[in-house]
Protein backbone atom coordinates (compact mmCIF):
# COMPACT_ATOMS: atom_id res chain seq x y z
CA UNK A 1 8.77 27.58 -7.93
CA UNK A 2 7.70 24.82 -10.58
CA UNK A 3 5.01 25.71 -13.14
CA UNK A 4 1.79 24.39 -11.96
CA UNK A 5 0.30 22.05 -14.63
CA UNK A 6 -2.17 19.31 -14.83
CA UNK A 7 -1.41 16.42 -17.06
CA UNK A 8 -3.61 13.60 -17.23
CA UNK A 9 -0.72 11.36 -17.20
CA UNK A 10 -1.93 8.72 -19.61
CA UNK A 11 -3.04 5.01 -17.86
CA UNK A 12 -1.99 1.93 -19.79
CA UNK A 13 -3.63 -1.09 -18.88
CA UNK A 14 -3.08 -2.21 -15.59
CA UNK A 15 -0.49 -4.90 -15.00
CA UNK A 16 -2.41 -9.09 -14.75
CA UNK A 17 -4.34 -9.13 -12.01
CA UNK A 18 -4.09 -5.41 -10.67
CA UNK A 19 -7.21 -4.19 -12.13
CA UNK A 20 -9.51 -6.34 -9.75
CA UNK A 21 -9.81 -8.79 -6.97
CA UNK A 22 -8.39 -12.08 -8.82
CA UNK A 23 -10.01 -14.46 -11.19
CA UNK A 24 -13.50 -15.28 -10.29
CA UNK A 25 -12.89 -18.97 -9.57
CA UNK A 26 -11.19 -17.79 -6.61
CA UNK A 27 -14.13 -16.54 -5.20
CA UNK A 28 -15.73 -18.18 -2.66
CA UNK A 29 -19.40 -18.45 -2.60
CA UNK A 30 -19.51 -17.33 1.42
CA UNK A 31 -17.36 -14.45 0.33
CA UNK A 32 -18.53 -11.18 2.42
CA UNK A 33 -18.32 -7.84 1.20
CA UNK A 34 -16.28 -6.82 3.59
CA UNK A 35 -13.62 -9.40 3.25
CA UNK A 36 -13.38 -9.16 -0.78
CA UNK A 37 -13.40 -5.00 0.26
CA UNK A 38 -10.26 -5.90 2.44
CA UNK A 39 -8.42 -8.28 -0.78
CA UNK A 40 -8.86 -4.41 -2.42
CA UNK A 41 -7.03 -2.67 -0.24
CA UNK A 42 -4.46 -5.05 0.86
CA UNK A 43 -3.53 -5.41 -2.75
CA UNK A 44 -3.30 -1.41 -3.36
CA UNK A 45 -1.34 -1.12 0.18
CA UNK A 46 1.22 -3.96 -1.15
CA UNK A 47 1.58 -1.79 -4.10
CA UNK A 48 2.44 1.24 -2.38
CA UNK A 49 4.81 -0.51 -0.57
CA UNK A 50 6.97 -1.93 -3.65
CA UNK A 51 6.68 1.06 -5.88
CA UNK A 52 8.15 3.42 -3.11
CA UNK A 53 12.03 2.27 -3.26
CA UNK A 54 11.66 2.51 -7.28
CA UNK A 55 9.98 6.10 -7.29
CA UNK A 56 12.56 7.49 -4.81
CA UNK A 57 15.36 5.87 -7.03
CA UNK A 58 14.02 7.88 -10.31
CA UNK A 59 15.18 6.07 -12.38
CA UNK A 60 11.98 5.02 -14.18
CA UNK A 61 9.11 7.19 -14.72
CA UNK A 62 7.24 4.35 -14.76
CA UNK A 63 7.25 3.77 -10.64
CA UNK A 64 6.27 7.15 -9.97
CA UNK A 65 2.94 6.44 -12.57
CA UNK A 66 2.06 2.87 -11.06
CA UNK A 67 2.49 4.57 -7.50
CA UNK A 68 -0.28 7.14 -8.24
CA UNK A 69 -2.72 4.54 -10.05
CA UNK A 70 -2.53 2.16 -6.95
CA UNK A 71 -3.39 5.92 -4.57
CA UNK A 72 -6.50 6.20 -7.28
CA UNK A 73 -7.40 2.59 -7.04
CA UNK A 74 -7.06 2.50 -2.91
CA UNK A 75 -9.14 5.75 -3.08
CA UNK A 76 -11.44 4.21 -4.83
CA UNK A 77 -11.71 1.01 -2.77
CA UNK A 78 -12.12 2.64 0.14
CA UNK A 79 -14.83 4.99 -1.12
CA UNK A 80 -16.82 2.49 -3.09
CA UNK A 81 -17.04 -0.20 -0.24
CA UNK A 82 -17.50 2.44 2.48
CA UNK A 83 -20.73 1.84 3.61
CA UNK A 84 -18.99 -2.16 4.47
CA UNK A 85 -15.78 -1.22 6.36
CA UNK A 86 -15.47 0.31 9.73
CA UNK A 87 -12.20 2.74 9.39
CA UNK A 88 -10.43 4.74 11.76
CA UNK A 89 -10.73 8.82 11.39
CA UNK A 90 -7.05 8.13 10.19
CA UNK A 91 -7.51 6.78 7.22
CA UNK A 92 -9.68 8.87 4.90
CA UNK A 93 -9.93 9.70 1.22
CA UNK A 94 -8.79 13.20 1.77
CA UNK A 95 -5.59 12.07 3.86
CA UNK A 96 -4.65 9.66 0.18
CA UNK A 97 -5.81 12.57 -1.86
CA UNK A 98 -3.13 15.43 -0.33
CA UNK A 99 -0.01 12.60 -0.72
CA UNK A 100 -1.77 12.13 -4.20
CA UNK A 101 -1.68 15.79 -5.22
CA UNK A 102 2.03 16.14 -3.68
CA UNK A 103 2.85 13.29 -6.88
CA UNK A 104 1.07 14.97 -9.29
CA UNK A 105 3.57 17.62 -10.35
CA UNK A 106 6.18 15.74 -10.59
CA UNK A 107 3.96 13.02 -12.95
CA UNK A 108 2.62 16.09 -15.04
CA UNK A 109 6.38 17.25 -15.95
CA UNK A 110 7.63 13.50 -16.98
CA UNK A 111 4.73 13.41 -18.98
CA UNK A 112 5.39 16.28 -20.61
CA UNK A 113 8.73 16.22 -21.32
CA UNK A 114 7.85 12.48 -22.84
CA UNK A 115 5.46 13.41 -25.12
CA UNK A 116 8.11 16.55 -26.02
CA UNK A 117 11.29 14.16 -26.48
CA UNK A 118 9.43 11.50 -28.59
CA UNK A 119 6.33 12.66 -30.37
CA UNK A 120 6.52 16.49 -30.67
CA UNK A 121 10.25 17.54 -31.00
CA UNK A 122 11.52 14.56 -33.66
CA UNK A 123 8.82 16.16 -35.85
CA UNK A 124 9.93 19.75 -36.19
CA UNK A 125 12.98 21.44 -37.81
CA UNK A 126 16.17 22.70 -36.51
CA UNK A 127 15.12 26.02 -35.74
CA UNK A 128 12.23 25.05 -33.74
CA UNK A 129 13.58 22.60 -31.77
CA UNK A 130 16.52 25.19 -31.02
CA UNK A 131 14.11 27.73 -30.40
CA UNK A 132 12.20 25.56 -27.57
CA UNK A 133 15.70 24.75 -26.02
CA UNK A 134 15.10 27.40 -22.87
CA UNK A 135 11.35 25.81 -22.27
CA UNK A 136 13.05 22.75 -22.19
CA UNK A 137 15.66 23.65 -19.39
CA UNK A 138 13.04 25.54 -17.75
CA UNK A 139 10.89 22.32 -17.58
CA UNK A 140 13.90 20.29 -16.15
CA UNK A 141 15.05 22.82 -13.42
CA UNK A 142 11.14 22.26 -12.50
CA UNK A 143 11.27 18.84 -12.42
CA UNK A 144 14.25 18.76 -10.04
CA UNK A 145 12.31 20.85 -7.66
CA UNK A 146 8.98 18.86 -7.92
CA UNK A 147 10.91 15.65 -7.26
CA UNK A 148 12.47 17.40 -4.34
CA UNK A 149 8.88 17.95 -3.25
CA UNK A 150 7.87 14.48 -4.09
CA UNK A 151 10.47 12.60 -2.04
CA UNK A 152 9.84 14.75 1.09
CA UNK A 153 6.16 13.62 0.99
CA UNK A 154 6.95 10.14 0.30
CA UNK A 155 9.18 9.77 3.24
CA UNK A 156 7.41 12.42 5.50
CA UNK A 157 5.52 11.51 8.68
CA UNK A 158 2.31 11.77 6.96
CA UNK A 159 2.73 9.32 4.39
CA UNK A 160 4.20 6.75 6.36
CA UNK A 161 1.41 7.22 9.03
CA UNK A 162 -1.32 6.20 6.84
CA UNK A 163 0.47 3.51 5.53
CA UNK A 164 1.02 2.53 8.91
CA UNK A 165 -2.23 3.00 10.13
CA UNK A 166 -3.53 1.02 7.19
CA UNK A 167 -1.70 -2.08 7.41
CA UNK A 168 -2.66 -1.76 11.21
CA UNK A 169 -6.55 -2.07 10.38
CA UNK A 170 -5.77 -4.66 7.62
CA UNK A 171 -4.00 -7.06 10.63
CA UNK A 172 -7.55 -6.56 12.44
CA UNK A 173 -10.20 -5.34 10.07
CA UNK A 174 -13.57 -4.67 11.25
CA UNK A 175 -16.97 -4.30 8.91
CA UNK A 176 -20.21 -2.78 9.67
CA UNK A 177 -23.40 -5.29 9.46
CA UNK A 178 -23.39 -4.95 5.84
CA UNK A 179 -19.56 -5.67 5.14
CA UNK A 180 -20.49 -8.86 7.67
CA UNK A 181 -23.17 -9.87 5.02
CA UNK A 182 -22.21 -12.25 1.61
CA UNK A 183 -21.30 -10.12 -1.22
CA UNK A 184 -23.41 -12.10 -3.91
CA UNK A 185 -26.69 -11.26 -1.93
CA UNK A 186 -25.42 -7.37 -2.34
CA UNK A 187 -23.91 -7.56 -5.75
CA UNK A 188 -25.98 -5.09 -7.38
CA UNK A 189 -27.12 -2.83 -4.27
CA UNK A 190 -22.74 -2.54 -5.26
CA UNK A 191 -23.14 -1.98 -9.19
CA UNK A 192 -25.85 0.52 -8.59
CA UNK A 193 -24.18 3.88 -7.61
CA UNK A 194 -21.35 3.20 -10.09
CA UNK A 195 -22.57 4.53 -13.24
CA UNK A 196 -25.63 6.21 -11.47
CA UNK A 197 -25.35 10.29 -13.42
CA UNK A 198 -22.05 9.25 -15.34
CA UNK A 199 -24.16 10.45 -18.75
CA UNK A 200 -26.02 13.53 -16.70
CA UNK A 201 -22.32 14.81 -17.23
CA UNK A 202 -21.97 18.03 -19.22
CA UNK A 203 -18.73 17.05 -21.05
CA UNK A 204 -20.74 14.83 -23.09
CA UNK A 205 -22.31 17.46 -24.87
CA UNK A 206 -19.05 19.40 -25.04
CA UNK A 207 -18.48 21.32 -28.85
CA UNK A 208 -14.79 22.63 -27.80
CA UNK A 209 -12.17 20.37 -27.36
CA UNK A 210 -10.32 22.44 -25.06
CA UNK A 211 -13.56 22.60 -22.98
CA UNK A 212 -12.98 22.11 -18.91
CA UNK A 213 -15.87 19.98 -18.60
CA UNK A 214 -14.22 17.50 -21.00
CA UNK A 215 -10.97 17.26 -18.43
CA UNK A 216 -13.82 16.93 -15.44
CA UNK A 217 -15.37 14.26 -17.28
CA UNK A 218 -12.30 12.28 -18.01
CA UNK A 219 -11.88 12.39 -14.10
CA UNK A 220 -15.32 11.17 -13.47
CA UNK A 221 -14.79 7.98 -16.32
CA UNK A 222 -11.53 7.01 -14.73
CA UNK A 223 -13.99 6.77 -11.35
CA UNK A 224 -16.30 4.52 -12.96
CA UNK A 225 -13.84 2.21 -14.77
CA UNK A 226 -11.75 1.60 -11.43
CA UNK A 227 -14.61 0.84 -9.45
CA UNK A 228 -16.69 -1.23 -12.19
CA UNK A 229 -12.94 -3.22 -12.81
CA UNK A 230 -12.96 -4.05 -8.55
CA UNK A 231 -16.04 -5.77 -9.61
CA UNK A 232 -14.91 -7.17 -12.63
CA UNK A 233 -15.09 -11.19 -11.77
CA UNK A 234 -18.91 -10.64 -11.64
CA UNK A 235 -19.73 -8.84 -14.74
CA UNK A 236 -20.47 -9.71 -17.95
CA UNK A 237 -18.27 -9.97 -20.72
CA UNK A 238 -20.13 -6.89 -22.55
CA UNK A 239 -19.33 -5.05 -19.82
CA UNK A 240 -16.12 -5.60 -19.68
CA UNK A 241 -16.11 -4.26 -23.14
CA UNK A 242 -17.91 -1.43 -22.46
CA UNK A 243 -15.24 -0.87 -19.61
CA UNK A 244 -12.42 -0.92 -22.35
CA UNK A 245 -14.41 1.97 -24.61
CA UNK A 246 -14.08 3.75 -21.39
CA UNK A 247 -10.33 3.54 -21.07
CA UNK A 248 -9.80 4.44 -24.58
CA UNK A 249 -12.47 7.62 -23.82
CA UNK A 250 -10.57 8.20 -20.72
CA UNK A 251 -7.09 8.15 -23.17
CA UNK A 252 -8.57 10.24 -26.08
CA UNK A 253 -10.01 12.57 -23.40
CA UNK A 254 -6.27 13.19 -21.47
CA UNK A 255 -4.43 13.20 -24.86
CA UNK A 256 -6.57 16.62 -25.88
CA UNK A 257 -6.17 18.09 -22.20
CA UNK A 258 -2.38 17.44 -22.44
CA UNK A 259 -2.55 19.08 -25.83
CA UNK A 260 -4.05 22.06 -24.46
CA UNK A 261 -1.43 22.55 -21.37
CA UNK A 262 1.59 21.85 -23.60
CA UNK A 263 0.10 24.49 -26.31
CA UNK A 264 -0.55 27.25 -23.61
CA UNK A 265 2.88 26.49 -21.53
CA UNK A 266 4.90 26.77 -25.00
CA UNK A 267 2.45 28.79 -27.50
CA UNK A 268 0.37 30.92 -26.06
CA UNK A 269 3.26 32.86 -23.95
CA UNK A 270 4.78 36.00 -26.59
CA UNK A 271 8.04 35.92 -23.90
CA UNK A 272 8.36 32.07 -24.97
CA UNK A 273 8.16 32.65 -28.86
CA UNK A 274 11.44 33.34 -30.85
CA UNK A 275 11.09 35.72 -33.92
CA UNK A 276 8.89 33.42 -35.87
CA UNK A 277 7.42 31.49 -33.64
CA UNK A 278 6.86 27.52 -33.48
CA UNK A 279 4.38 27.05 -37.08
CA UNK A 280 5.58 23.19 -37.42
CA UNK A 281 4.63 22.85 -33.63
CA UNK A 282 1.34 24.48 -33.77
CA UNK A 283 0.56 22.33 -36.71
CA UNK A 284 1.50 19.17 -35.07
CA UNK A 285 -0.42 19.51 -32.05
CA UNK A 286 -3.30 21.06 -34.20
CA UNK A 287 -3.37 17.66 -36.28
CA UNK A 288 -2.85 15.38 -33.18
CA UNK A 289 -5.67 17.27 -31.53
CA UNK A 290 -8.27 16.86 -34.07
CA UNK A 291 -7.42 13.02 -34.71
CA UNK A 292 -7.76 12.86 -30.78
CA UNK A 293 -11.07 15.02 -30.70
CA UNK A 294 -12.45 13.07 -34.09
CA UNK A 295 -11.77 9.75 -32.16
CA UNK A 296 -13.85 11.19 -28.83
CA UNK A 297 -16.49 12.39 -30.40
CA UNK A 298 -16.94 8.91 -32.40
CA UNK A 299 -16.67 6.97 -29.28
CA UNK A 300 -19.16 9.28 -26.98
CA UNK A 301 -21.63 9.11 -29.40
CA UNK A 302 -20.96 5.37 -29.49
CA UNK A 303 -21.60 5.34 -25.88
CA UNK A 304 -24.40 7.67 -25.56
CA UNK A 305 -26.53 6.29 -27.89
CA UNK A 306 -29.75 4.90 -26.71
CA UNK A 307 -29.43 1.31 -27.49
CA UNK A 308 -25.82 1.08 -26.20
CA UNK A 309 -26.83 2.25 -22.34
CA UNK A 310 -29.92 0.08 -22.04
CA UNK A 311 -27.88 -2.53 -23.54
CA UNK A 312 -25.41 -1.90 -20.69
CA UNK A 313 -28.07 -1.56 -17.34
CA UNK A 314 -29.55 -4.36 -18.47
CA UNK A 315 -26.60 -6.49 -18.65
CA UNK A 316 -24.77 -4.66 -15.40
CA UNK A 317 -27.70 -4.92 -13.23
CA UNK A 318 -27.91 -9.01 -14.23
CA UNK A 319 -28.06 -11.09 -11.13
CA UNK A 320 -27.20 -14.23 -12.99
């Protein structure tokens, strides 16, 4: 069986006009908040769609990573604009979430071996890199079974059900009262519940970098930043600043995770460690851990800090 791993598989910044509805000119003043709900998840469904073919082909990485942004970002539609949409029992976040998981293994080992092939191994001598040789086949020979895995969940009944079932309700979407209602007269009823306990979290006050809450916190930031960005045409432009410091949190934050899995798949194993084990690798990833952890703790205090949230309601919870 493949090792089980969890990755953060790094985000870059989503491609023009993924990362919300459109440009905010093309919002119509009558708009309801069911119908700019619906321009979500028609746009994440499209998605899917087009980055199938290319993930089943393998032969970018790339597809496989877009394809499990656009399950985050439908899973986040649906959940933030809930209370607006009338769904069938079909479609649910935990229905996305097990075709989500059934990507993730395959995402975690490309990821890996990435950040191996180009920013670890180039950096250490011959013997080292020699010496991780059998980790590396044993990471490939997983990878062939996870993609086996991957493809029979991406053509399986169950995928291709929801997606079914999805662009069924999209031909003939229906909305509760409040989806019926104009989104401007609900816009920040919709901002509330967003950031509402984001800085309750306990990974804030984290003092290890390897620290668990850290990697649950990273999940919870990557939450907030999708659903403030399906918003974005009606926030401020200090927000939409604030919403870049929490990609680059959300980055620092899966950089020292991935750190921490590729140290205890290839370190912290004696059966894995030639006669005199990896020092030039432990170094590395020691030094591109604390640059990572010196950056995160820089940038939470940054946006902890007193001034910097009440800066933020106020300017999130503007109605103008």
């Amino acid at each position: 069986m493949p090792t089980t791993i969890a990755l953060s598989g790094q985000e870059l910044s989503p491609p023009q006009g993924e990362s919300g509805p459109g440009d905010p000119a093309e919002q119509p003043a009558s708009l309801t908040s069911g119908s700019f709900a619906l321009k979500l998840i028609q746009r994440q469904t499209r998605r899917l769609g087009t980055l199938q073919p290319k993930v089943l082909a393998d032969d970018d990485p790339e597809g496989l990573h877009q394809l499990r942004v656009s399950l985050r970002r439908l899973r986040t539609a649906l959940s933030q604009f809930a209370p607006a949409l009338v769904l069938p029992e079909t479609i649910s976040d935990a229905r996305i979430a097990r075709i989500a998981r059934r990507t993730g293994l395959t995402r975690d080992l490309d990821v890996m071996g990435e950040r191996l092939a180009t920013r670890l191994l180039p950096l250490l001598p011959d013997r080292e890199r020699d010496g991780l040789r059998p980790a590396l086949k044993r990471l490939a020979r997983d990878r062939h079974q996870a993609f086996e895995g991957l493809v029979q969940a991406l053509t399986g009944a169950g995928y291709l059900k929801l997606l079914a079932r999805l662009h069924k309700w999209q031909r003939k979407p229906t909305y509760s009262p409040l989806g019926q209602g104009q989104l401007q007269d609900w816009l920040l009823e919709w901002k509330l519940p967003i950031v509402a306990g984001l800085f309750f979290h306990t990974g804030w006050g984290a003092e290890d970098p390897s620290s668990e809450d850290l990697h649950d916190l990273r999940k919870r930031i990557k939450g907030v930043r999708y659903a403030l960005e399906n918003l974005e045409p009606f926030l401020a432009p200090s927000v939409l600043a604030w919403i870049a410091q929490l990609r680059q949190a959300q980055d620092d934050l899966g950089e020292l995770h991935d750190l921490q899995v590729i140290q205890s798949l290839l370190l912290d194993r004696p059966r894995s460690r030639p006669h005199g084990g990896f020092p030039a690798l432990e170094a590395e990833i020691g030094r591109q851990r604390s640059d990572h952890w010196h950056r995160w703790r820089e940038l939470s205090a940054e946006l902890c800090n007193a001034s910097g949230r009440h800066n933020l309601q106020r300017e999130l919870f503007a109605l103008g």
